[in-house]
N, C-alpha and C. Protein backbone atom coordinates (compact mmCIF):
# COMPACT_ATOMS: atom_id res chain seq x y z
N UNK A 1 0.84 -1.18 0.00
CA UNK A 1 0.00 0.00 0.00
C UNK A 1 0.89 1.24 0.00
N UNK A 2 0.82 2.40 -0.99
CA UNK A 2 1.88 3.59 -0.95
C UNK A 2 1.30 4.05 0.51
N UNK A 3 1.99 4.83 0.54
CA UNK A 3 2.30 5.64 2.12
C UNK A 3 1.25 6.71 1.78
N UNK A 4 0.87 7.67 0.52
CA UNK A 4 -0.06 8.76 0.73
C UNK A 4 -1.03 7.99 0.45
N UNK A 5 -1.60 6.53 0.59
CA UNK A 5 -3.30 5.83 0.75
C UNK A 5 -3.50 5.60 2.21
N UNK A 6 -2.23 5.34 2.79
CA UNK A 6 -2.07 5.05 3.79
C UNK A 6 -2.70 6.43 5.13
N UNK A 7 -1.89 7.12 4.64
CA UNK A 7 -2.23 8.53 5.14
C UNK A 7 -3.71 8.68 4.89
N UNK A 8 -4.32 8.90 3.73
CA UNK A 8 -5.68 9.16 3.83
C UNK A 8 -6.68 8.35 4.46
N UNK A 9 -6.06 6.92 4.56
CA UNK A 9 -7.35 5.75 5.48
C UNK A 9 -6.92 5.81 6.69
N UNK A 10 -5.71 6.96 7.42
CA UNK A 10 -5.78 6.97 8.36
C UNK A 10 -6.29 8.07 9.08
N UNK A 11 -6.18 9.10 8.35
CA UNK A 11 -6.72 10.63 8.32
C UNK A 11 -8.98 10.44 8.67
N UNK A 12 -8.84 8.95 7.44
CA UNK A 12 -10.31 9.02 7.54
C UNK A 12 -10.69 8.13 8.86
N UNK A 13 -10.07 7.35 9.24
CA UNK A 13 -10.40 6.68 10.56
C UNK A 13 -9.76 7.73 11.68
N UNK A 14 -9.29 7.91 11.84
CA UNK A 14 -8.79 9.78 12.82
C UNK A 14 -9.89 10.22 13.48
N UNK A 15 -10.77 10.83 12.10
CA UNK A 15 -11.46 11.87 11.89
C UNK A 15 -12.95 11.15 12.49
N UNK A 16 -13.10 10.08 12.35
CA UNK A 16 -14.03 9.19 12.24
C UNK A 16 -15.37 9.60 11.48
N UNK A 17 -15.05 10.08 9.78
CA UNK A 17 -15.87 9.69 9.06
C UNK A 17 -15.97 8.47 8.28
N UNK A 18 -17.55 8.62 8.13
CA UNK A 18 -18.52 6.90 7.18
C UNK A 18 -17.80 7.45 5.72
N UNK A 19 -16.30 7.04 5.23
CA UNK A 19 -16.03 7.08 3.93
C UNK A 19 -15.80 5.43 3.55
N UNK A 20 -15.98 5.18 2.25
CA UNK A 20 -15.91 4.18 1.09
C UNK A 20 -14.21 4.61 0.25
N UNK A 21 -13.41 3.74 0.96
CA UNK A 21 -12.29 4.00 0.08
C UNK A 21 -12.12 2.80 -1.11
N UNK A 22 -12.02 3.17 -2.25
CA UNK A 22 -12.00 2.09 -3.91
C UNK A 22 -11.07 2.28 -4.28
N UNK A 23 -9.97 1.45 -5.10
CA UNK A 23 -9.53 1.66 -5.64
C UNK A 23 -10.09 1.33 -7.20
N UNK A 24 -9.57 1.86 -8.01
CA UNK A 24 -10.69 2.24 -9.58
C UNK A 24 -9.90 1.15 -10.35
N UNK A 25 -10.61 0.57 -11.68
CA UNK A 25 -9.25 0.22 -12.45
C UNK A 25 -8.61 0.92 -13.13
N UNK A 26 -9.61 2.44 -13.64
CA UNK A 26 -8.74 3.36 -14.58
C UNK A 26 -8.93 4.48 -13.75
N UNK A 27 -7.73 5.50 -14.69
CA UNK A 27 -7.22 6.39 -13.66
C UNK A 27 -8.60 7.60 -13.22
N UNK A 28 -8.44 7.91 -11.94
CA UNK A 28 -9.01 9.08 -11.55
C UNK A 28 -8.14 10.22 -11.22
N UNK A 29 -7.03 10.87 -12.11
CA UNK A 29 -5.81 12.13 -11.90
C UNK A 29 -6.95 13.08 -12.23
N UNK A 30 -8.42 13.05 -13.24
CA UNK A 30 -9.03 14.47 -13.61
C UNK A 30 -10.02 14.00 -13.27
N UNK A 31 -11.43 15.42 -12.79
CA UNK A 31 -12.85 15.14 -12.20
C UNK A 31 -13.02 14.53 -13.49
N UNK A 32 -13.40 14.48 -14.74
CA UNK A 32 -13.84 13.34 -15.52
C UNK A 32 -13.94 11.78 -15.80
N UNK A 33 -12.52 12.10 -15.06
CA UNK A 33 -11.93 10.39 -15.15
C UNK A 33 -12.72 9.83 -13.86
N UNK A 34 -12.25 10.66 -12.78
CA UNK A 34 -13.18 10.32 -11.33
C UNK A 34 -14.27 9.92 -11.24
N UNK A 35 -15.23 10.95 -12.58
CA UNK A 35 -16.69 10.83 -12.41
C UNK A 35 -17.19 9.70 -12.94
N UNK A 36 -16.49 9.06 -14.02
CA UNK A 36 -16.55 8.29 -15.04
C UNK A 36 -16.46 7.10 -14.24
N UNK A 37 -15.24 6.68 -13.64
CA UNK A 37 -14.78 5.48 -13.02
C UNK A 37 -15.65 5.09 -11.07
N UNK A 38 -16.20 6.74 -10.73
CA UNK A 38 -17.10 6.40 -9.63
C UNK A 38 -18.94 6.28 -9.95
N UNK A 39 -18.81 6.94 -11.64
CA UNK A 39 -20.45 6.50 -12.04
C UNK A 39 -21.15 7.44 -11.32
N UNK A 40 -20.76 8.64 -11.08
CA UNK A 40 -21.08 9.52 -10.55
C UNK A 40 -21.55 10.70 -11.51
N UNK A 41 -22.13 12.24 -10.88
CA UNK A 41 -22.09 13.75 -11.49
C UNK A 41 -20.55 13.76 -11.09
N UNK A 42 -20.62 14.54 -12.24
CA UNK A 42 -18.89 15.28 -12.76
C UNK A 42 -18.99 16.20 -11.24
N UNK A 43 -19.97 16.92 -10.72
CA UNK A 43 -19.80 18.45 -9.70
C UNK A 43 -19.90 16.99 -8.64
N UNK A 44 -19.94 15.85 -8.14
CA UNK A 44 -20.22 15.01 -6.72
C UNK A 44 -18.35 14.48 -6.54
N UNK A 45 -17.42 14.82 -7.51
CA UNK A 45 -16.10 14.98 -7.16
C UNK A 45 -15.38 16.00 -6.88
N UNK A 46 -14.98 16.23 -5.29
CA UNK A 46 -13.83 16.78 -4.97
C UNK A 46 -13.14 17.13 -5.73
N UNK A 47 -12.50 18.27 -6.38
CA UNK A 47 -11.39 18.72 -6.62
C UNK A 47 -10.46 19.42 -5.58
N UNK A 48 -9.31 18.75 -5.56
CA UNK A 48 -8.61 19.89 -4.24
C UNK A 48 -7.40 20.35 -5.10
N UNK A 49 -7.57 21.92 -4.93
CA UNK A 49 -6.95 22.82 -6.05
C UNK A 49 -6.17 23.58 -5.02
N UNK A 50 -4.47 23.35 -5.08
CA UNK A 50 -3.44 24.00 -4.20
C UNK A 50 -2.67 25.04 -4.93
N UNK A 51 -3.13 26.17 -4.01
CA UNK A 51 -2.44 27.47 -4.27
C UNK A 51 -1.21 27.72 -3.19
N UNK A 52 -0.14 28.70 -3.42
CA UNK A 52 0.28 28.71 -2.38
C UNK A 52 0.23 30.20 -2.29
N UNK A 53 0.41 30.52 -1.07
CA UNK A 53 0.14 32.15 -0.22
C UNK A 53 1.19 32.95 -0.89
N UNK A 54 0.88 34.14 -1.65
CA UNK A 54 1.65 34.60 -2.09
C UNK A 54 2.91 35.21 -0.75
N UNK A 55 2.22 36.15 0.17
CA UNK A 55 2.70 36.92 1.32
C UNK A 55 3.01 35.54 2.70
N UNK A 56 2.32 34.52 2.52
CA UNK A 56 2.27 33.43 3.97
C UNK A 56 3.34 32.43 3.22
N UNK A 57 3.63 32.21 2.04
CA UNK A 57 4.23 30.50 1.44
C UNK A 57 3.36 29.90 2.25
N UNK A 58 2.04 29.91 2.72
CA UNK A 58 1.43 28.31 2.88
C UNK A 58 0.40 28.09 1.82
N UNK A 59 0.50 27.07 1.72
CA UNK A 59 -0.79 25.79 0.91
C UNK A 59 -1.77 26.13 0.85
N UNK A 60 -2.58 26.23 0.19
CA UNK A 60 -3.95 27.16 0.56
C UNK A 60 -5.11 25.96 -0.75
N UNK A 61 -6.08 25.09 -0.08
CA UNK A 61 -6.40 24.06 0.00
C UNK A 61 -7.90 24.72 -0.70
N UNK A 62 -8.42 24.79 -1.81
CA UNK A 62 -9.90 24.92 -2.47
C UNK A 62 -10.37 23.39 -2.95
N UNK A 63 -11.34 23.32 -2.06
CA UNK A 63 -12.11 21.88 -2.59
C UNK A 63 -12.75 22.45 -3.51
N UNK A 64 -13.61 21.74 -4.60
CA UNK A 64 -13.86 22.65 -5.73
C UNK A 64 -14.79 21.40 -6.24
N UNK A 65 -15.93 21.71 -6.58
CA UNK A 65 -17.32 20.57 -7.25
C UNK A 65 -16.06 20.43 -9.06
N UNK A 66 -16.50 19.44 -8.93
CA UNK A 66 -15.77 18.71 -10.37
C UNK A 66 -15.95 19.53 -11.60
N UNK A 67 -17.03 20.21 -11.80
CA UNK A 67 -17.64 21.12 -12.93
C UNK A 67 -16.95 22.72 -12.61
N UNK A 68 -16.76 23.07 -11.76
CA UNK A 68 -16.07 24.23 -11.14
C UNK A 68 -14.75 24.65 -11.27
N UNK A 69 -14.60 26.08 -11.50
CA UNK A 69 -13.05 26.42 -11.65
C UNK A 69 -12.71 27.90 -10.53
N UNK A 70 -12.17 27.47 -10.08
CA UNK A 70 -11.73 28.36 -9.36
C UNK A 70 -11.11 29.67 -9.95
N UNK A 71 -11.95 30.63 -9.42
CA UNK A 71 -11.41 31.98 -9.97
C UNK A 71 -10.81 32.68 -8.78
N UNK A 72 -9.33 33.59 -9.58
CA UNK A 72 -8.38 33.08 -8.90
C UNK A 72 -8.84 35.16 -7.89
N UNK A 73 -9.32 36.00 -8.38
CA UNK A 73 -9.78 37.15 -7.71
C UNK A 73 -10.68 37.05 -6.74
N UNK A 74 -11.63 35.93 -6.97
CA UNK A 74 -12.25 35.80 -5.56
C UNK A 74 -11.79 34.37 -4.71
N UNK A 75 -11.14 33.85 -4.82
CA UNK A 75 -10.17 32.96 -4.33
C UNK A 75 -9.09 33.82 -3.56
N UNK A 76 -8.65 34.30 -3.99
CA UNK A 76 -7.78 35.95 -3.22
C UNK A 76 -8.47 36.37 -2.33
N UNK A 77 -9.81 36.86 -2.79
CA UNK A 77 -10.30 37.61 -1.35
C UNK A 77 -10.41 36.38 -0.05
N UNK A 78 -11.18 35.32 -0.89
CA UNK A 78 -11.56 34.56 0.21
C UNK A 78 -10.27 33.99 1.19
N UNK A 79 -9.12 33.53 0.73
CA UNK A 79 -7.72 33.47 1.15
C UNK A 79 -7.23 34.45 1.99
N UNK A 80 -7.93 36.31 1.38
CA UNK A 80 -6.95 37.49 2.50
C UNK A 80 -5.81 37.54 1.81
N UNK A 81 -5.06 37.33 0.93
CA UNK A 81 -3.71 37.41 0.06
C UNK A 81 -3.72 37.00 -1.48
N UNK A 82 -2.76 37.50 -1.88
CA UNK A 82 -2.74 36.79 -3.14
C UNK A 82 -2.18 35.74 -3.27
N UNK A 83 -2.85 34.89 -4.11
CA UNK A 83 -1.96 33.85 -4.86
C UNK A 83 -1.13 33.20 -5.57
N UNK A 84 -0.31 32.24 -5.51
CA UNK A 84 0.46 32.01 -6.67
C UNK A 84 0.21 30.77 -7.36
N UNK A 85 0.44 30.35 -8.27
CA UNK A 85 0.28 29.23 -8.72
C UNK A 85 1.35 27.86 -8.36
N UNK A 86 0.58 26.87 -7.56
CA UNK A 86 1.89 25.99 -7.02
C UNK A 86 2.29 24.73 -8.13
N UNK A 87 3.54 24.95 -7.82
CA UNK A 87 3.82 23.99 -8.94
C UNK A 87 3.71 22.36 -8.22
N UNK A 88 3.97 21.02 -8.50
CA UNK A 88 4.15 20.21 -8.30
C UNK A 88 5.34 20.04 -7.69
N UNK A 89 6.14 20.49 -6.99
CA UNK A 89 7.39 20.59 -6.11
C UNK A 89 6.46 20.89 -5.09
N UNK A 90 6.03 22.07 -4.83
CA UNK A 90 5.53 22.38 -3.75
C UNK A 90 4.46 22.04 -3.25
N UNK A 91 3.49 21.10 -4.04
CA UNK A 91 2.14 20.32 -3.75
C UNK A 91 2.73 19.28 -2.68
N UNK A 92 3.58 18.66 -4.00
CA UNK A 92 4.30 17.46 -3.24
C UNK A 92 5.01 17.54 -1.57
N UNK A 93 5.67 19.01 -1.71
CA UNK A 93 6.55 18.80 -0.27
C UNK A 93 5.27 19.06 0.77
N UNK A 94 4.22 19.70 0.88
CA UNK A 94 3.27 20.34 1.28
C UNK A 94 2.18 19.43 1.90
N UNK A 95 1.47 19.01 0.94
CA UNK A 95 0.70 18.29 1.24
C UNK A 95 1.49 15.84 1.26
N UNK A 96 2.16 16.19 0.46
CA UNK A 96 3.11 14.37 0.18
C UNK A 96 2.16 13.93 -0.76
N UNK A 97 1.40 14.54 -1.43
CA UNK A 97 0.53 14.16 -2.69
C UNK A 97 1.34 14.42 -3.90
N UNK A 98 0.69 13.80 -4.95
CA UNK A 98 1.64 13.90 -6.42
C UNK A 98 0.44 14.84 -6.93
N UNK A 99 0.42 15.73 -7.94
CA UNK A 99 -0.89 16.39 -8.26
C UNK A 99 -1.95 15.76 -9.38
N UNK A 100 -2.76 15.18 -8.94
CA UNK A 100 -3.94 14.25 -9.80
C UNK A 100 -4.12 13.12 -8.21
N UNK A 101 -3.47 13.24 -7.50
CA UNK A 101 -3.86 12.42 -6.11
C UNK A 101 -3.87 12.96 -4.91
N UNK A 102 -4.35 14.28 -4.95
CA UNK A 102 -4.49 15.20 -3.99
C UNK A 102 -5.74 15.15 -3.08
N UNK A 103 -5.63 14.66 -1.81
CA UNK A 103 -6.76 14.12 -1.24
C UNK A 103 -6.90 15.54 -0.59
N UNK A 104 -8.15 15.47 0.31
CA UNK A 104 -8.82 17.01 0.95
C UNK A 104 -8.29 16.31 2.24
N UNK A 105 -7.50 15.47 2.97
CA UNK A 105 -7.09 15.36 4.25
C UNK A 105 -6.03 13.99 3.72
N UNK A 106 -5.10 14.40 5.06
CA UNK A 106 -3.96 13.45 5.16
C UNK A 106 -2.78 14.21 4.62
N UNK A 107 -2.50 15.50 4.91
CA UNK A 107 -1.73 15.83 4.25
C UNK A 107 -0.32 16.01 5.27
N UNK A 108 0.68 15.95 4.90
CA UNK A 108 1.86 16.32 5.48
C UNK A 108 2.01 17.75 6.65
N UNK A 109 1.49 18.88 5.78
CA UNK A 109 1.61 19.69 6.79
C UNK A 109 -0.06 20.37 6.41
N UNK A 110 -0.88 20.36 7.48
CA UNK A 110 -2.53 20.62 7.11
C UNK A 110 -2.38 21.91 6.40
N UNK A 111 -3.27 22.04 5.18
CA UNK A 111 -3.31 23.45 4.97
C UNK A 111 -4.22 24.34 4.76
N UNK A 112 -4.60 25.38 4.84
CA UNK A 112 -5.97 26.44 5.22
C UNK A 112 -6.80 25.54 3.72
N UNK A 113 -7.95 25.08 4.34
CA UNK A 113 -8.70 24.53 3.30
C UNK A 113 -10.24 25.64 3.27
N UNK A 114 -10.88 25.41 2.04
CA UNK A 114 -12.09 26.35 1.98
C UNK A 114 -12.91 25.42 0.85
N UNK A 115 -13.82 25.17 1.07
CA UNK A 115 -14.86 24.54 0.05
C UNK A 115 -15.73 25.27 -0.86
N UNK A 116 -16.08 24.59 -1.43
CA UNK A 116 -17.42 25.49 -2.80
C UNK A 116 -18.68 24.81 -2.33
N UNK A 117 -19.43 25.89 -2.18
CA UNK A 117 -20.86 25.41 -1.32
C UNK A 117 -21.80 24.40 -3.02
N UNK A 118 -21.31 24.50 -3.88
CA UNK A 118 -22.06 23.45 -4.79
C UNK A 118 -21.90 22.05 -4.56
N UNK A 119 -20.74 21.56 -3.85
CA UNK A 119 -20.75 20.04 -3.66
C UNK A 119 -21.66 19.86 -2.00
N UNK A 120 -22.46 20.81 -1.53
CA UNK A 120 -23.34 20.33 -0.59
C UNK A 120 -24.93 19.63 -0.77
N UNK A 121 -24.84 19.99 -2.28
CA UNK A 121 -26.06 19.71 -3.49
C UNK A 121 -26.42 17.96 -3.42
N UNK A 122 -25.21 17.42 -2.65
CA UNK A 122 -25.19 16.35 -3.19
C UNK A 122 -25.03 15.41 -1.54
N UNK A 123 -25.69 14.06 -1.81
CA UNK A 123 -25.60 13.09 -0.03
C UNK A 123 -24.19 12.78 -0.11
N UNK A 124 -23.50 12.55 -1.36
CA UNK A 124 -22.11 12.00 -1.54
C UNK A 124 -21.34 12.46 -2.27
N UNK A 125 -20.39 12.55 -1.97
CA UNK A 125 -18.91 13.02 -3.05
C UNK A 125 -18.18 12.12 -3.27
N UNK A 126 -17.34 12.46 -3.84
CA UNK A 126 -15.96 11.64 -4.10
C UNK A 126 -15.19 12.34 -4.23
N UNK A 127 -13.68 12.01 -3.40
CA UNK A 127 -12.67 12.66 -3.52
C UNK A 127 -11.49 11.71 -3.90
N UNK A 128 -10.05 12.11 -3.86
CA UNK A 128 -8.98 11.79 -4.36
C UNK A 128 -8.48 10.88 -3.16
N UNK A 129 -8.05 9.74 -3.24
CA UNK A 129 -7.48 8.82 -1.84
C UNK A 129 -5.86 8.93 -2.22
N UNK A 130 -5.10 9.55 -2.35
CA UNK A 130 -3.95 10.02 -2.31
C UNK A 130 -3.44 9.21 -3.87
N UNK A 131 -3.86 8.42 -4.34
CA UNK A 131 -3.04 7.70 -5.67
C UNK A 131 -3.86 7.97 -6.73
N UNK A 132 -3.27 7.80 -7.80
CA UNK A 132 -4.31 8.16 -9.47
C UNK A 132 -5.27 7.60 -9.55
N UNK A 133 -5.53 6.23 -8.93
CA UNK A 133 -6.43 4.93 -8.73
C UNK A 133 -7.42 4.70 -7.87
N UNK A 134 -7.21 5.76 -6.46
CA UNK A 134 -8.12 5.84 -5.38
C UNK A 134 -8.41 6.70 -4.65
N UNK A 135 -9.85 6.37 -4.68
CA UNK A 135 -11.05 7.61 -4.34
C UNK A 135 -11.64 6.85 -3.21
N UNK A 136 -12.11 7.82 -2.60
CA UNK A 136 -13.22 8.05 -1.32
C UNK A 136 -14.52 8.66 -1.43
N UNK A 137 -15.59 7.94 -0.92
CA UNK A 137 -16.74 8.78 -1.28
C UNK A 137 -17.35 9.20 0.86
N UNK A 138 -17.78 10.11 0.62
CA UNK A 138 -18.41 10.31 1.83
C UNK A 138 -19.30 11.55 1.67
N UNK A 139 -20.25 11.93 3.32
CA UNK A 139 -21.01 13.04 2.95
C UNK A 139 -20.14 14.68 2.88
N UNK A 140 -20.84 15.25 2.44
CA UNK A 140 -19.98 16.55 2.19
C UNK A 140 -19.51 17.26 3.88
N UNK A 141 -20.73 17.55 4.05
CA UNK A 141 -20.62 18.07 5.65
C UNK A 141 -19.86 17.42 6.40
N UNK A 142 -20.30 16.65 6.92
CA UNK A 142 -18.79 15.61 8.11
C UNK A 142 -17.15 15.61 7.30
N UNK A 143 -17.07 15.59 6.07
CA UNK A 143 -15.95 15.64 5.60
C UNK A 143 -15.25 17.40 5.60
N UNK A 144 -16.29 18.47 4.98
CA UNK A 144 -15.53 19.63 5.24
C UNK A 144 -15.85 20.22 7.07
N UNK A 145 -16.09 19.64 7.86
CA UNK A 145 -16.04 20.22 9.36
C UNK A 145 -14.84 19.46 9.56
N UNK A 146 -14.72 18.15 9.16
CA UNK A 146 -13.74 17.22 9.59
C UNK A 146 -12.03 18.64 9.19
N UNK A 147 -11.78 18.40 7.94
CA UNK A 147 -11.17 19.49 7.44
C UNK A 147 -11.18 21.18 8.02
N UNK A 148 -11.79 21.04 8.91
CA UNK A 148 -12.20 22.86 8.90
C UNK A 148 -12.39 23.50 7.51
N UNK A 149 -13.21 23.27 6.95
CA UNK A 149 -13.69 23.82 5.43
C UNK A 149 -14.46 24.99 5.37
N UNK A 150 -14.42 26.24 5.63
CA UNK A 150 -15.99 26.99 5.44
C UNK A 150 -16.21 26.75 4.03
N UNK A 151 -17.37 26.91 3.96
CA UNK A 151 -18.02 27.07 2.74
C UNK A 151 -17.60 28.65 1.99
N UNK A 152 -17.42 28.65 1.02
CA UNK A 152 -16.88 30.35 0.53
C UNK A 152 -17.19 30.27 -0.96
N UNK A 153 -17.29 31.19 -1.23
CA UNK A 153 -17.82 31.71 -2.52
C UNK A 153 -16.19 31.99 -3.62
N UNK A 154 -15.62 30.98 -4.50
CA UNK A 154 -14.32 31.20 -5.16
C UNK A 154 -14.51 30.86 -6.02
N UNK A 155 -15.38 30.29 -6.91
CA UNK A 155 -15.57 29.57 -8.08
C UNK A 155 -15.87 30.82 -9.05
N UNK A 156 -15.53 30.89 -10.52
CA UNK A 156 -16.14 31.21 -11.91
C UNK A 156 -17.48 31.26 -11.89
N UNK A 157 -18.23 32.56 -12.22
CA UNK A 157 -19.60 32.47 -12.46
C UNK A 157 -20.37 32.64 -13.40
């Protein structure tokens, strides 16, 4: 078992949420592939989209409905700073995720997370279980309190 699946089935027994961890046979790295391989809505997958603090260097964690793009001016406000765009060096040292297996918990060093109130639309999500291959489904709520998530307004309209 890699070490970042490991992390997330332990993050989810921690936390003690009712999640379903799968591994898929084809890849889930994009919400399409996710949605496709969990038979799900494209918006009932997690996206966790890492910025880093322009003024803080920390991680700055947008769960994001699968259909959703984060816009990056009100993503700023909601953050309090600007952003930068993180590359895959700094996902990786940050959270110990590769980017396409970026789970919303289990991360190396926790980082300010904020959700998109459209994946509350839904009893279940699916998110990223730290590998290209494995996902978690659970309810939205117990998973973003679990996280400290507010709900915030950052998405494209």
């Amino acid at each position: 078992m890699s070490k970042s699946l490991k992390r997330v089935e332990t993050a989810l027994a921690d936390l003690g949420l009712d999640a379903r961890v799968l591994e898929m046979p084809g890849e889930t790295r994009t919400a399409e592939q996710a949605a496709a391989e969990a038979g799900c809505a494209l918006d009932q997958i997690v996206k966790s989209i890492i910025f880093r603090g322009h003024d803080s260097d920390a991680a700055i964690l947008f769960l994001t409905a699968g259909g959703n793009q984060v816009d990056p001016e009100r993503a700023c406000a909601v953050a309090g700073e600007g952003l930068d765009r993180a590359d895959a060096a700094f996902v990786r040292a940050r959270t110990g995720f590769a980017i396409g297996g970026v789970a919303p918990l289990g991360h190396l060093s926790p980082p300010r997370v904020f959700a998109d109130p459209r994946l509350m639309a839904f009893d279940v999500v699916w998110a990223a279980a730290g590998t290209p291959r494995h996902i978690f489904s659970c309810a939205p709520g117990p998973l973003f309190a679990a996280v400290d998530a507010p709900l915030a307004e950052f998405v494209s309209v």
